[in-house]
N, C-alpha and C. Protein backbone atom coordinates (compact mmCIF):
# COMPACT_ATOMS: atom_id res chain seq x y z
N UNK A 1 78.21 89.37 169.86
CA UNK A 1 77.98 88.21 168.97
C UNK A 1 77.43 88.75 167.66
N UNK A 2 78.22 88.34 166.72
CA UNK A 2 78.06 88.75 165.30
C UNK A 2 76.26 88.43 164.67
N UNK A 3 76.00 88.29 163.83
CA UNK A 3 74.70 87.70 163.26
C UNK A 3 74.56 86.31 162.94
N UNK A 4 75.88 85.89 162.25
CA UNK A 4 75.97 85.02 161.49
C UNK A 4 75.82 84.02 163.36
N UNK A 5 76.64 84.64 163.70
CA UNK A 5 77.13 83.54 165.36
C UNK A 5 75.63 83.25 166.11
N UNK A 6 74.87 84.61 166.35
CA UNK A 6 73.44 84.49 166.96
C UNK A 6 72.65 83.33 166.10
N UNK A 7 72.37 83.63 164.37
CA UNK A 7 71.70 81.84 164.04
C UNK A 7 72.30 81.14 164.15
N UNK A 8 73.21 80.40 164.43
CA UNK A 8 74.12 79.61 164.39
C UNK A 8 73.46 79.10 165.79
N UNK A 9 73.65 79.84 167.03
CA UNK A 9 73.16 79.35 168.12
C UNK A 9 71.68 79.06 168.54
N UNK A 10 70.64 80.10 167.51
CA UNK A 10 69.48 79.76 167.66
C UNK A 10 68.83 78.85 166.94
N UNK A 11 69.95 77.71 165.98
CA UNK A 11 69.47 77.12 165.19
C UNK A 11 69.88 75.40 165.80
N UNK A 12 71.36 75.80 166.74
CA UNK A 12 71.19 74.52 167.50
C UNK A 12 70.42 74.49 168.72
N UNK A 13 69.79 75.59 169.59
CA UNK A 13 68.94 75.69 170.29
C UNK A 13 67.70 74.45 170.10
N UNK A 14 67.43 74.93 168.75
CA UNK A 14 66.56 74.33 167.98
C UNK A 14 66.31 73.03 167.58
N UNK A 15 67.48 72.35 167.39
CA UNK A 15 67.78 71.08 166.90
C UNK A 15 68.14 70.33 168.22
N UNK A 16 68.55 71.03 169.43
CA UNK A 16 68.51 70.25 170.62
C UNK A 16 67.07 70.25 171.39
N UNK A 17 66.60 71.25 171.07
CA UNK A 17 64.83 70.83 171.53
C UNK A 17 64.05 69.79 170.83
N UNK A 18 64.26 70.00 169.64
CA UNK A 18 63.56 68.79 168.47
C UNK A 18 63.88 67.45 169.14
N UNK A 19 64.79 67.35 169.67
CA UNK A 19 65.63 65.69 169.54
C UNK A 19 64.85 65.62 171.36
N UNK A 20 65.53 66.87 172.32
CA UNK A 20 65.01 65.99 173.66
C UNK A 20 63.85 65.66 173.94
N UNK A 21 62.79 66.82 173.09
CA UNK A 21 61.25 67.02 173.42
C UNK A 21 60.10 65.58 173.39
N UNK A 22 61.09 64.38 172.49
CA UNK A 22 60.70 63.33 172.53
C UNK A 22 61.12 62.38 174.00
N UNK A 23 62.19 63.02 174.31
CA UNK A 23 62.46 62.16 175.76
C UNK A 23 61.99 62.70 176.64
N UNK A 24 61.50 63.73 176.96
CA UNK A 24 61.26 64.46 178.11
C UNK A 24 59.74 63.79 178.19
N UNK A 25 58.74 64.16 177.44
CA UNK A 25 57.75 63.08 177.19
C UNK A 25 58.08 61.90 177.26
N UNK A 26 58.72 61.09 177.18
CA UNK A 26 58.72 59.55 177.26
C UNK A 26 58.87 59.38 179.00
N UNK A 27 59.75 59.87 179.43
CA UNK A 27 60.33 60.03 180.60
C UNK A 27 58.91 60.34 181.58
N UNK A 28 58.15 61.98 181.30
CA UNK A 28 57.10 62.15 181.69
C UNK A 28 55.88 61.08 182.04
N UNK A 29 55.99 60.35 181.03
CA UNK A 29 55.24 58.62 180.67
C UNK A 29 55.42 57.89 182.05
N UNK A 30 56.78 57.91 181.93
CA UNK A 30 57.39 56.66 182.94
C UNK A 30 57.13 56.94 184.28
N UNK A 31 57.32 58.65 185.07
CA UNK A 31 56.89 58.89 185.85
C UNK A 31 55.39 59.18 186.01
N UNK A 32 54.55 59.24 185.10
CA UNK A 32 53.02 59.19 185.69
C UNK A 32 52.57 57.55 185.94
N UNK A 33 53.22 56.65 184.98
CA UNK A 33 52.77 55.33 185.22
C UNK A 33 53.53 54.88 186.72
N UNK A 34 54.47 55.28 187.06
CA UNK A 34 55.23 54.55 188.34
C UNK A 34 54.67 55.69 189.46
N UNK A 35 54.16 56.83 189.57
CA UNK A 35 52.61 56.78 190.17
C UNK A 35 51.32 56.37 190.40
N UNK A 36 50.77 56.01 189.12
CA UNK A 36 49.58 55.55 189.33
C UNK A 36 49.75 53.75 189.73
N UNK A 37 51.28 53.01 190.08
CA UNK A 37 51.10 52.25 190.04
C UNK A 37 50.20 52.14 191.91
N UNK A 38 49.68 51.22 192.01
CA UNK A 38 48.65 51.38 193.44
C UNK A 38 48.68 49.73 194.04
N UNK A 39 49.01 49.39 195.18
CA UNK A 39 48.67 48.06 195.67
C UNK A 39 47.45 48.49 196.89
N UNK A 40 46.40 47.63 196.27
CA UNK A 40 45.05 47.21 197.31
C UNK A 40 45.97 46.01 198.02
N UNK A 41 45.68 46.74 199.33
CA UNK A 41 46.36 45.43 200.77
C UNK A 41 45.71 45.78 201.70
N UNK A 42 44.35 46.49 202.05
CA UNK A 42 43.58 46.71 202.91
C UNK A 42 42.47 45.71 202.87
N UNK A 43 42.15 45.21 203.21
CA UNK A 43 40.88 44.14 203.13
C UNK A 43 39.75 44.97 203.97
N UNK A 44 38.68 45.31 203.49
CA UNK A 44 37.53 45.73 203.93
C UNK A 44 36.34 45.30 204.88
N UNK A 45 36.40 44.22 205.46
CA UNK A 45 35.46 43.54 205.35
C UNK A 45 33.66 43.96 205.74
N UNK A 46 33.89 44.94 206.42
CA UNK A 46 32.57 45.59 206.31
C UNK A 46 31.83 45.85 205.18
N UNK A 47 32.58 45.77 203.86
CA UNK A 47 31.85 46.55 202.75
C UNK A 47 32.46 45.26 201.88
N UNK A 48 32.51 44.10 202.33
CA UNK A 48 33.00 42.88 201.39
C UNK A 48 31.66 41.91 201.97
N UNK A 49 31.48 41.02 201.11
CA UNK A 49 30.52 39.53 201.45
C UNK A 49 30.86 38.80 200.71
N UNK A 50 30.63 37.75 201.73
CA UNK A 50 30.63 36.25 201.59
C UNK A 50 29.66 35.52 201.71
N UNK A 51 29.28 34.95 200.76
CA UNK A 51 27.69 33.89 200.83
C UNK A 51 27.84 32.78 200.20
N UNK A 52 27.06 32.02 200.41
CA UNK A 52 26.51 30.57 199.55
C UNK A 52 25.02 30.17 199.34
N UNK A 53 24.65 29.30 197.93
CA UNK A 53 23.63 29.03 197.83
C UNK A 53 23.93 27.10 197.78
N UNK A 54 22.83 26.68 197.96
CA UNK A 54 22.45 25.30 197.77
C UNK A 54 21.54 24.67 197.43
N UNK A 55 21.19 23.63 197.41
CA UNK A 55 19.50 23.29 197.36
C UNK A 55 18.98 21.85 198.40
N UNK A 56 18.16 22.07 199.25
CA UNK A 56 17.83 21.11 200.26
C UNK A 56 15.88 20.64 199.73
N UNK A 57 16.19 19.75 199.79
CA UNK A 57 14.95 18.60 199.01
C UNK A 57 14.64 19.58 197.61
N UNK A 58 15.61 19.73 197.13
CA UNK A 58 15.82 20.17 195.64
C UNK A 58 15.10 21.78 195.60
N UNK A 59 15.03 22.35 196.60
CA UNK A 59 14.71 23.57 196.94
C UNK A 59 15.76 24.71 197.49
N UNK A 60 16.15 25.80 196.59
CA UNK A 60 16.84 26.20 196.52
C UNK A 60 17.59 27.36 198.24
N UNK A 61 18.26 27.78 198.48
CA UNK A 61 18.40 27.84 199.91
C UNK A 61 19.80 28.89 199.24
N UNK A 62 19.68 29.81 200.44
CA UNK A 62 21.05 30.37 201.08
C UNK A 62 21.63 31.06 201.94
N UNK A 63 22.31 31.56 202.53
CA UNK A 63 22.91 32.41 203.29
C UNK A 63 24.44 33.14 203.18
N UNK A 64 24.81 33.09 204.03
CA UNK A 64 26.26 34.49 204.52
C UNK A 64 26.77 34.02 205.75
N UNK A 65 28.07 34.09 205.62
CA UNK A 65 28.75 34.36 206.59
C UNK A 65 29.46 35.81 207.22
N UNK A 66 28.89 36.42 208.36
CA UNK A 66 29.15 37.78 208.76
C UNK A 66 30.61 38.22 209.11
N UNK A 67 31.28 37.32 209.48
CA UNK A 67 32.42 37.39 210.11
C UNK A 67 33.88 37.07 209.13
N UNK A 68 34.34 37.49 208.47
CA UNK A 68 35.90 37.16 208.09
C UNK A 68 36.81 38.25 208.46
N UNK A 69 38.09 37.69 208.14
CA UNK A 69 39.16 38.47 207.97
C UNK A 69 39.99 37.98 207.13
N UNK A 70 41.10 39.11 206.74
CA UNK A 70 42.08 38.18 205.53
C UNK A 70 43.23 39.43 205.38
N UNK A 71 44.31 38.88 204.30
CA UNK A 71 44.80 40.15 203.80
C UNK A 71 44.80 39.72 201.92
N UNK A 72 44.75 40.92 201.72
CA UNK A 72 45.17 40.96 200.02
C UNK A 72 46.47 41.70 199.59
N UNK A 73 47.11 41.27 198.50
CA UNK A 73 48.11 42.07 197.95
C UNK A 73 47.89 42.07 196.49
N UNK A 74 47.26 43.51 195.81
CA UNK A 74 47.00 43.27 194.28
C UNK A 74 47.32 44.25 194.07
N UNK A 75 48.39 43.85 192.83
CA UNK A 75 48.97 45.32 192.29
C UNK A 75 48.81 44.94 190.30
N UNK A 76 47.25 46.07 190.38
CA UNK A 76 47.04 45.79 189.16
C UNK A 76 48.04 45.54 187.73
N UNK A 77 49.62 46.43 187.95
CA UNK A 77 50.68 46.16 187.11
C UNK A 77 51.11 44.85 187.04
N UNK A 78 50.62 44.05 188.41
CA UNK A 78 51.78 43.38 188.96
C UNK A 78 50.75 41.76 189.38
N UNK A 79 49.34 41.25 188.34
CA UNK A 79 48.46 40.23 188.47
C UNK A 79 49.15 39.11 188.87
N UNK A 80 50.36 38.83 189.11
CA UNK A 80 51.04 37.57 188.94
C UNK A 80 51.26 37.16 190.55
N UNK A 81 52.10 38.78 191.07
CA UNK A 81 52.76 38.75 192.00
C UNK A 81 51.41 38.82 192.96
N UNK A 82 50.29 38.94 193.00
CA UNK A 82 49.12 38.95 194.04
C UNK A 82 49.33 37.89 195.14
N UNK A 83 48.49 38.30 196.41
CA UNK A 83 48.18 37.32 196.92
C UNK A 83 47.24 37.44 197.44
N UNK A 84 46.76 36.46 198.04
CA UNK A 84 45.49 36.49 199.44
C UNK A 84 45.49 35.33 200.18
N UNK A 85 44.65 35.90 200.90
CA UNK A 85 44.23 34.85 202.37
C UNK A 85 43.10 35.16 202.89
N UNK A 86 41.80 34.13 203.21
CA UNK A 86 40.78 34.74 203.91
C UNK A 86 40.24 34.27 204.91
N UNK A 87 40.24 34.12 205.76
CA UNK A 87 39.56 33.32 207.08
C UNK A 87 38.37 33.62 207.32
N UNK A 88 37.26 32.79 207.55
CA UNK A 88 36.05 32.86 207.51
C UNK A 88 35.94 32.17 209.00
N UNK A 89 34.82 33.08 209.87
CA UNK A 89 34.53 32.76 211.25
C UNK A 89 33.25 31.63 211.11
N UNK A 90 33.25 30.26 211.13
CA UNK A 90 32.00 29.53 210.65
C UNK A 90 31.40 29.88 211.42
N UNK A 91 31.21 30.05 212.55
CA UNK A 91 30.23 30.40 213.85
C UNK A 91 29.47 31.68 213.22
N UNK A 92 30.00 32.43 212.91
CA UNK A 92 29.03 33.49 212.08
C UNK A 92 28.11 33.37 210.97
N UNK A 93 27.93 31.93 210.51
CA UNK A 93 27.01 31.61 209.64
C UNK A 93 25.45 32.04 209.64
N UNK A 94 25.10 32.37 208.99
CA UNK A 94 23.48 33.20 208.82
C UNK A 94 22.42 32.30 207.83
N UNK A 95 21.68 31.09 208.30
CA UNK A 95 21.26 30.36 207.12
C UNK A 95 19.89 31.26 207.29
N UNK A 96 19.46 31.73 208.12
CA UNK A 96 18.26 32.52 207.59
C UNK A 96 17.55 32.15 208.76
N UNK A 97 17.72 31.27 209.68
CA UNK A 97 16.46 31.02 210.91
C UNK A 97 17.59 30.47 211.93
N UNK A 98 17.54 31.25 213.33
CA UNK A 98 18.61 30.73 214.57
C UNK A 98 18.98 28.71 214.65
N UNK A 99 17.35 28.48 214.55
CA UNK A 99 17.34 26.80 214.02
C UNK A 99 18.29 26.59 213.40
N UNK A 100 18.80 26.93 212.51
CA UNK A 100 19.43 26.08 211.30
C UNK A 100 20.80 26.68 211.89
N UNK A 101 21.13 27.91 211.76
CA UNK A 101 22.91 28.32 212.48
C UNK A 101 23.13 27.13 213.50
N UNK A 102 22.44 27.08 214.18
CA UNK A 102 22.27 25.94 215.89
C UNK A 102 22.93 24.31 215.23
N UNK A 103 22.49 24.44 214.10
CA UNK A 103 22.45 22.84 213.47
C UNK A 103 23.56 22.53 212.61
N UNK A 104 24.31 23.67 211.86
CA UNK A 104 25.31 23.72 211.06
C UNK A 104 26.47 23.89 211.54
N UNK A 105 26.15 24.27 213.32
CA UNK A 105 27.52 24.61 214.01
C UNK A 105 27.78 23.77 214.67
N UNK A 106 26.81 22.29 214.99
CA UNK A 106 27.13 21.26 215.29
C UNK A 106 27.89 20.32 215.03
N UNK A 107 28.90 19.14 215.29
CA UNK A 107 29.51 18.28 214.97
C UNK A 107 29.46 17.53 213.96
N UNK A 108 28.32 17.70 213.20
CA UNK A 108 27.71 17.09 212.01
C UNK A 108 27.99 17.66 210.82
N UNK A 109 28.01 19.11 211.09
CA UNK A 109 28.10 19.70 210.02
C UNK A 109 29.65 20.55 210.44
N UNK A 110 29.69 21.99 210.46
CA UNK A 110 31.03 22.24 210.72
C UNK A 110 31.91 22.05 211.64
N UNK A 111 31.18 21.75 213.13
CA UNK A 111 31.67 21.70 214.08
C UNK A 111 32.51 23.01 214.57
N UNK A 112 31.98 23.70 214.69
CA UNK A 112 32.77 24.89 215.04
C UNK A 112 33.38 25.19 216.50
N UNK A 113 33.15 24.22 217.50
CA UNK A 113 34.05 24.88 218.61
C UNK A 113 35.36 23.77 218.45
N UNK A 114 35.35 22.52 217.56
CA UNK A 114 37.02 22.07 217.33
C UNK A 114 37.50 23.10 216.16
N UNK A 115 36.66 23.49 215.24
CA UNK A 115 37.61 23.85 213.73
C UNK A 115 36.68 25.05 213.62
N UNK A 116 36.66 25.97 214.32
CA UNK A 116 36.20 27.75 214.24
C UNK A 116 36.75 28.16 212.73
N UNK A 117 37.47 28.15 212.21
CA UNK A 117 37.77 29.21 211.40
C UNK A 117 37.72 28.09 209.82
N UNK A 118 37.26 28.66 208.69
CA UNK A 118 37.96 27.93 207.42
C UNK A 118 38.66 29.34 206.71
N UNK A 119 39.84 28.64 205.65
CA UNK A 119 40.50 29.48 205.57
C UNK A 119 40.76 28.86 203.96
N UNK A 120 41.16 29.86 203.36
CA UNK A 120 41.67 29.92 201.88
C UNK A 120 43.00 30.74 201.60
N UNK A 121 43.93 30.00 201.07
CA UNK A 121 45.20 30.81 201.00
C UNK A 121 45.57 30.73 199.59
N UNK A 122 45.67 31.78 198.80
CA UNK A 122 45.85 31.32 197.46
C UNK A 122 47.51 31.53 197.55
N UNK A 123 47.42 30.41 195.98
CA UNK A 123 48.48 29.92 195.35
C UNK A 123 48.98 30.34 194.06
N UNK A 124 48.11 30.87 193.45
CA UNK A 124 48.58 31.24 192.13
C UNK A 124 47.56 32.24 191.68
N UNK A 125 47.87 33.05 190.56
CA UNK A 125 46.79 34.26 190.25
C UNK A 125 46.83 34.36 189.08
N UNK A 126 46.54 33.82 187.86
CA UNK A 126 46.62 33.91 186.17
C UNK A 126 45.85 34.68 185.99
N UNK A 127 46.22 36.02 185.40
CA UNK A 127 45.80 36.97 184.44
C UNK A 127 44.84 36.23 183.29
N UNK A 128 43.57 36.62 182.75
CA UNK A 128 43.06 36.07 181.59
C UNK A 128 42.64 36.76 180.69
N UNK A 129 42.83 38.26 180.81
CA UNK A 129 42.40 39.54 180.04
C UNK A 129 41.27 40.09 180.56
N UNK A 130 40.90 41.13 180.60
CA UNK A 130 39.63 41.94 180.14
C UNK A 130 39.64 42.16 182.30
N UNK A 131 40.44 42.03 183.04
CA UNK A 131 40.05 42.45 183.96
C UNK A 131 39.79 40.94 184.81
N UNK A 132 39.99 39.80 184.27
CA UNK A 132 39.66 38.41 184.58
C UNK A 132 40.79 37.93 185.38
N UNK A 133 40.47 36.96 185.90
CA UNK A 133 41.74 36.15 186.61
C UNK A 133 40.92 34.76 187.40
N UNK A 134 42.31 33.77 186.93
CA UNK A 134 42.14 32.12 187.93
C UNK A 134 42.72 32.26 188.93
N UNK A 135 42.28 31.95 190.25
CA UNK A 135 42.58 32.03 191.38
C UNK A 135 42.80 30.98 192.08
N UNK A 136 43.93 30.20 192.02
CA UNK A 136 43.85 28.96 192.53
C UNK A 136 44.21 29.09 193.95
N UNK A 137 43.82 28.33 194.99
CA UNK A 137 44.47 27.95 196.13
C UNK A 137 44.27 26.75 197.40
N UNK A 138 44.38 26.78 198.40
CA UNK A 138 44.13 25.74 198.86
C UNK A 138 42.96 26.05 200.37
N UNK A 139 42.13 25.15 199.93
CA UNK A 139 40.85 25.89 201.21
C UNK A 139 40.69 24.68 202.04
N UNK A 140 40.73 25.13 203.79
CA UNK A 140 40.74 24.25 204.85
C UNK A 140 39.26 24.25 205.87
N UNK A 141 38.85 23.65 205.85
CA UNK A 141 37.60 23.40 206.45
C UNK A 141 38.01 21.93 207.35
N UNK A 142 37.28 22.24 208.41
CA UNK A 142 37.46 20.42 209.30
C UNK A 142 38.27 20.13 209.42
N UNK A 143 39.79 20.88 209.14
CA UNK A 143 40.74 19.96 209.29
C UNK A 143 41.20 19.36 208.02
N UNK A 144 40.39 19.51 206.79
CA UNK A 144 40.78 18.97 205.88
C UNK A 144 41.21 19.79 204.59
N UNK A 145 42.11 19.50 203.58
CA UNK A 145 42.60 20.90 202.88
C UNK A 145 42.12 20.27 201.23
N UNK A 146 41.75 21.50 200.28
CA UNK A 146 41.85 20.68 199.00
C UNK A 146 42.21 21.91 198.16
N UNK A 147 42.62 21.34 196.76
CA UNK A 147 42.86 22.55 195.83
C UNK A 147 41.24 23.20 196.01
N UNK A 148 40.85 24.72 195.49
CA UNK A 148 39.91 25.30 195.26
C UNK A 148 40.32 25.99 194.35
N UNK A 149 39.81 26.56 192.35
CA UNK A 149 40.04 26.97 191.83
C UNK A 149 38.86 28.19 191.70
N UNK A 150 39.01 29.58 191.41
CA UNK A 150 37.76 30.20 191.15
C UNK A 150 38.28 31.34 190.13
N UNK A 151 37.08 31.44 189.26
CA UNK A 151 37.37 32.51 187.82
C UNK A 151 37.25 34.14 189.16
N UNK A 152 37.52 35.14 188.64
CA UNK A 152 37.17 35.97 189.64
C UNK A 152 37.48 37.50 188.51
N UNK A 153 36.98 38.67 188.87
CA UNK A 153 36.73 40.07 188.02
C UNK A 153 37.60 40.90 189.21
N UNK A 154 38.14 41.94 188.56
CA UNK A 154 38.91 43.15 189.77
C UNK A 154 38.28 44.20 188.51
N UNK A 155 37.80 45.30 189.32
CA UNK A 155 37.90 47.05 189.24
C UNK A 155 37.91 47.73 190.05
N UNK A 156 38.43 48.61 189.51
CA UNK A 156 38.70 49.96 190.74
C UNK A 156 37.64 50.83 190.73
N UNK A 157 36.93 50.92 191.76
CA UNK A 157 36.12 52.53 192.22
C UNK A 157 36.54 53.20 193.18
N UNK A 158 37.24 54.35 192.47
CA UNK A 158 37.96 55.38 193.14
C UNK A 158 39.14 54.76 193.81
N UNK A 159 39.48 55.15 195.24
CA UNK A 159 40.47 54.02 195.95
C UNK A 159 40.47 52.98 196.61
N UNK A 160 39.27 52.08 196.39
CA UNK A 160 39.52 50.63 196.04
C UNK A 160 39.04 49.57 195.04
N UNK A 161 39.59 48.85 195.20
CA UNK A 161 39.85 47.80 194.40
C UNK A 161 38.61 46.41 194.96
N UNK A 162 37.46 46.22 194.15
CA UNK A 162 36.10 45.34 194.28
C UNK A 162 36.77 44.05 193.51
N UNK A 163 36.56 42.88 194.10
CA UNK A 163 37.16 41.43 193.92
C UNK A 163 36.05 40.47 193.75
N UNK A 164 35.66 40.06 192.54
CA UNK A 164 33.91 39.30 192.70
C UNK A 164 34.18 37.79 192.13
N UNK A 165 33.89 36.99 192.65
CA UNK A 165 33.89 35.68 192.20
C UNK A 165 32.94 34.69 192.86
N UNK A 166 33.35 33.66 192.32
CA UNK A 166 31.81 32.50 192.61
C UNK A 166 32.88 31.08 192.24
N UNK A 167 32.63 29.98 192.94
CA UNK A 167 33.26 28.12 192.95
C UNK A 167 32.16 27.49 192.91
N UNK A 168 32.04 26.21 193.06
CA UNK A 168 31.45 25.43 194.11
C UNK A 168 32.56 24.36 194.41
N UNK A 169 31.83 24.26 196.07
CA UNK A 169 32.65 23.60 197.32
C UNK A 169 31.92 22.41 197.04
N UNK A 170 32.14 21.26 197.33
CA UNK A 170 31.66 19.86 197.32
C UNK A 170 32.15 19.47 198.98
N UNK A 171 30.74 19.73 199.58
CA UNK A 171 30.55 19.69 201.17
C UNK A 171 31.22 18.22 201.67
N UNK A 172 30.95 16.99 201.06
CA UNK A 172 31.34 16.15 201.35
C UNK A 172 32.67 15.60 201.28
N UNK A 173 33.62 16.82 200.07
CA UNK A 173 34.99 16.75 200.47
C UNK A 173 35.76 17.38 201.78
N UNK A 174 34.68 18.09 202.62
CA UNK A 174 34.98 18.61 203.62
C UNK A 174 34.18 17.86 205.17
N UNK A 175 33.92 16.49 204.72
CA UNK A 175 33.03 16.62 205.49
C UNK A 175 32.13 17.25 206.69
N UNK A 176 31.24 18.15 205.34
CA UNK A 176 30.28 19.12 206.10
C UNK A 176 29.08 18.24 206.00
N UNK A 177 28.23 18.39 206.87
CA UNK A 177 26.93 17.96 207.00
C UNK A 177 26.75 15.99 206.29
N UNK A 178 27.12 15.14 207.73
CA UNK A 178 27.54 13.51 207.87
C UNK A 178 26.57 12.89 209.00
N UNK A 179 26.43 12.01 209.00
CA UNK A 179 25.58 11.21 209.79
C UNK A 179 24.52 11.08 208.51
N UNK A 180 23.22 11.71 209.36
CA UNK A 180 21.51 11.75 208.18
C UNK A 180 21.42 12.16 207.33
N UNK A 181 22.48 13.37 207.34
CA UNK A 181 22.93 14.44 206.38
C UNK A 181 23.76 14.26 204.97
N UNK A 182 24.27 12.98 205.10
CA UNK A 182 25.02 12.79 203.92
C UNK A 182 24.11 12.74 202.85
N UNK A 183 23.12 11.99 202.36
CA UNK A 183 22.17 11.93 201.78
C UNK A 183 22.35 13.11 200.35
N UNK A 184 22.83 13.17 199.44
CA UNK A 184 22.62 14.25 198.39
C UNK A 184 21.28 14.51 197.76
N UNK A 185 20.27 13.57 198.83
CA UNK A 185 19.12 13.97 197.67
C UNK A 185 18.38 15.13 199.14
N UNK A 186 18.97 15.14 199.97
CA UNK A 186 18.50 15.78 201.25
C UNK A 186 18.93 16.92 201.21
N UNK A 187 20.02 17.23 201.25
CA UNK A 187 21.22 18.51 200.85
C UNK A 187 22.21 18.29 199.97
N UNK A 188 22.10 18.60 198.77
CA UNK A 188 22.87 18.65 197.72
C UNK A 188 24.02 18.62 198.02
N UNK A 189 25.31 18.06 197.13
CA UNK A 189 26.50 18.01 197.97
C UNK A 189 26.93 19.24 196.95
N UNK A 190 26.49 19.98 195.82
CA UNK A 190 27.52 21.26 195.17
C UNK A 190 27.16 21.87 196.06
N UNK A 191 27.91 23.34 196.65
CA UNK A 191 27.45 24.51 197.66
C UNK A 191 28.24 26.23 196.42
N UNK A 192 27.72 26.40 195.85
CA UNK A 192 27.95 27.49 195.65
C UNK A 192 28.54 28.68 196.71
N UNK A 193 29.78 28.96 196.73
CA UNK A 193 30.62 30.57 197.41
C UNK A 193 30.61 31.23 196.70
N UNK A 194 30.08 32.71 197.04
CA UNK A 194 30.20 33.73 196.24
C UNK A 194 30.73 35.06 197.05
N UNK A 195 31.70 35.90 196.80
CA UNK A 195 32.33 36.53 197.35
C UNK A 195 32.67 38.11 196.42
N UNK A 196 32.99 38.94 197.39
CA UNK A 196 33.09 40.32 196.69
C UNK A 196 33.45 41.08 197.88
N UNK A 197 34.92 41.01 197.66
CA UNK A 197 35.77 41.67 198.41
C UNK A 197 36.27 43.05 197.84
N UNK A 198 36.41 43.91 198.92
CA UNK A 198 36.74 45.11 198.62
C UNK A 198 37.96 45.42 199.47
N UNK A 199 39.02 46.09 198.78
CA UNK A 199 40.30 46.38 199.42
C UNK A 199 40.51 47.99 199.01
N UNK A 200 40.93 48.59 199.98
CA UNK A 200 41.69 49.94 199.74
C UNK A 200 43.56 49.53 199.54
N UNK A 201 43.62 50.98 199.70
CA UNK A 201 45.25 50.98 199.47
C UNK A 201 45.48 51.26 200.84
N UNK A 202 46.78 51.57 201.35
CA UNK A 202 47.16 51.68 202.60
C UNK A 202 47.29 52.97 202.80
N UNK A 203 47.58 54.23 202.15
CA UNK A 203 46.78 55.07 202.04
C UNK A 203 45.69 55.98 202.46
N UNK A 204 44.73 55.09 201.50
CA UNK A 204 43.06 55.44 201.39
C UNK A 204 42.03 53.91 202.48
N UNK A 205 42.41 54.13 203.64
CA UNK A 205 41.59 52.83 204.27
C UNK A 205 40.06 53.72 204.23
N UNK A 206 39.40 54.21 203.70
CA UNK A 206 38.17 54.73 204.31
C UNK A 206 37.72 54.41 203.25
């Protein structure tokens, strides 16, 4: 190969690196993002809680429920397509003294050996920026179902995904706590839920 022929070839060498070196990077892009994409669908519940506050003779009160299960599907690319479900064991209720669990698991209030479980199944998941989201869905207590809407936060630490939000339930749309109990100046009828669920990936369950 002459001289003139050798630049000739080291000069389109050249001009074909210039042009791909932008796609090969772009491309590079596409495959690190369609890695890091990640769905949390492990539900934790050991390292998740569920609680509520209230106020009884205008004195403020609360507890936890120990027992749920559920599943999640959140794929941070993908806020729209989410889902969940959570079943809460009422019998596991913790108001803070055996007295009061004894009294809330009665017929009056949840009745838990006809309607053991309440459950929340969401319906919709609106993105609102900054890591935010509306969580609408439909929550069953007693037998009875209503919309439930709640603002709610997602971040990731390490491999999972922490879910924190807060409603209030209006007990008397469920009729919780009827007979003596209806009374709102006795037990308030707002009930504050507050929740903070933690999900891994399928993956990383530990």
């Amino acid at each position: 190969m002459d001289h003139a022929a050798r630049l000739s070839s080291e000069s389109l060498l050249k001009i074909r690196a210039k042009h791909f070196a932008p796609l090969a990077g772009l491309a590079a892009l596409l495959l690190a993002a369609g890695a890091q994409a990640t769905e949390f669908n492990q539900l934790q519940p050991d390292k998740s809680a569920v609680t509520f506050a209230y106020k009884q003779m205008n004195v403020p009160m609360d507890g936890r429920f120990n027992r749920f299960s559920g599943r999640i599907r959140f794929d941070p690319a993908k806020p729209a397509a989410a889902q969940a479900e959570i079943a809460i064991e009422l019998a596991s209720i913790d108001t803070g003294s055996a007295e009061g669990n004894d009294e809330v698991a009665g017929k009056l209030w949840f009745n838990t050996k006809q309607f053991p479980v309440a459950r929340f199944v969401s319906t919709s998941i609106k993105p609102l920026g900054n890591n935010r989201f509306e969580v609408s869905g439909n929550m069953s207590i007693k037998g009875r179902t209503h919309v439930a809407t709640t603002p709610a936060t997602f971040r990731q630490a390490g491999p999972q995904g922490v879910f924190e939000g807060s409603f209030v339930l209006k007990r008397a749309d469920y009729g919780i706590g009827e007979g003596m109990w209806a009374d709102f100046g006795t037990v308030a009828n707002e009930v504050q839920i507050k929740f903070r669920l933690v999900a891994a990936t399928a993956t990383s369950k530990k």
